[in-house]
C-alpha atoms as a PDB file:
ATOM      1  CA  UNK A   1     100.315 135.183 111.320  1.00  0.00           C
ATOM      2  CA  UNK A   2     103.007 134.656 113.886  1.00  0.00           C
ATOM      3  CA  UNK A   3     105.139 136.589 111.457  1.00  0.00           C
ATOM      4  CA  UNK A   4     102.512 139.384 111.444  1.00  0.00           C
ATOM      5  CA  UNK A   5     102.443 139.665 115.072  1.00  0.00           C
ATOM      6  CA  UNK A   6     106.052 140.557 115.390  1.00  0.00           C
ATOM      7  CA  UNK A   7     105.987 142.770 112.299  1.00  0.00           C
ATOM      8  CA  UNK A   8     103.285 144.425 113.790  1.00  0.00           C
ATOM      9  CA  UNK A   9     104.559 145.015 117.808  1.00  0.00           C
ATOM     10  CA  UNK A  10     108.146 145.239 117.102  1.00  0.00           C
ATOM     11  CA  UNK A  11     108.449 147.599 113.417  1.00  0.00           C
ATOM     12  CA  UNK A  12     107.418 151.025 112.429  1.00  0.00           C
ATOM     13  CA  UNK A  13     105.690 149.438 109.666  1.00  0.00           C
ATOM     14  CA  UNK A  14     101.928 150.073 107.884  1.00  0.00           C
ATOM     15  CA  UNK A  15      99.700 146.840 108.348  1.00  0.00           C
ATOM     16  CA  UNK A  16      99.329 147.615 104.448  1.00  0.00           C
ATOM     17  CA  UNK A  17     103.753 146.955 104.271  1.00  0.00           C
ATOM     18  CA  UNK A  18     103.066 143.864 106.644  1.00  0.00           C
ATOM     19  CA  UNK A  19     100.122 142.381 104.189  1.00  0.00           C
ATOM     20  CA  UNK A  20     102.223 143.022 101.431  1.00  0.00           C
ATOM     21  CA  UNK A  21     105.727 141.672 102.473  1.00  0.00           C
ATOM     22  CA  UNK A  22     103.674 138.226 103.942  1.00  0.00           C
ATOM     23  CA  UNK A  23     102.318 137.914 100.411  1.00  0.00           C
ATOM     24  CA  UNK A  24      98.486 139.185 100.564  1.00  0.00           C
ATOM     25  CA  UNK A  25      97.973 140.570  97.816  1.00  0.00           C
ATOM     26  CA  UNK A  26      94.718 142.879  99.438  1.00  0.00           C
ATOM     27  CA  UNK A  27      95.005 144.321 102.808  1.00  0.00           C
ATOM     28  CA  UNK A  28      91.125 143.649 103.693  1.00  0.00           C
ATOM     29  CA  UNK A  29      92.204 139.817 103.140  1.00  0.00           C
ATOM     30  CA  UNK A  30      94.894 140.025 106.061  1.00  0.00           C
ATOM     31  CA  UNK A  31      92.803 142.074 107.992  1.00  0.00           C
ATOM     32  CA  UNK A  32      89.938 139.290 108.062  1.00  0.00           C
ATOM     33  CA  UNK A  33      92.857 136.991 108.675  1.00  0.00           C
ATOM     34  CA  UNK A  34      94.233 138.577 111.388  1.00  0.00           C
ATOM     35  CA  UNK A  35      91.440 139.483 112.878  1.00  0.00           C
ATOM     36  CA  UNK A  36      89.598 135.582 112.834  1.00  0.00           C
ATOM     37  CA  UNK A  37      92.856 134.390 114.368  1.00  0.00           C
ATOM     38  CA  UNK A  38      93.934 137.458 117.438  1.00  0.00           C
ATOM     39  CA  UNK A  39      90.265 138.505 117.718  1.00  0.00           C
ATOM     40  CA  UNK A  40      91.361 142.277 117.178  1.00  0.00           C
ATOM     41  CA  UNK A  41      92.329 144.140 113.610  1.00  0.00           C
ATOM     42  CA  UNK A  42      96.082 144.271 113.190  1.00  0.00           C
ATOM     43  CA  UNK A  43      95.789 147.947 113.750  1.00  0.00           C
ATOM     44  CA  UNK A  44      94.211 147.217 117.162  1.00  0.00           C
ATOM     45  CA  UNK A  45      96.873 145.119 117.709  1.00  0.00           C
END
């Protein structure tokens, strides 16, 4: 998630890309992840 959070403040990236590249194979799975662990979606982020 660490990863994530870099990937997400500091790239031009989708959160779909990010999900992908950190090896989820569905977005809604990282975006439960995410979420549990920062408390906001990664697109909130």
């Amino acid at each position: 998630m660490e990863r994530a959070e870099v990937l997400l403040r500091e790239t031009s990236l989708s959160v779909e890309e990010i999900a992908q590249m950190l090896g989820y194979r569905n977005s809604s799975n990282f975006y439960r992840a995410f979420k549990a662990r920062y408390g906001v979606s990664p697109r909130a982020y």
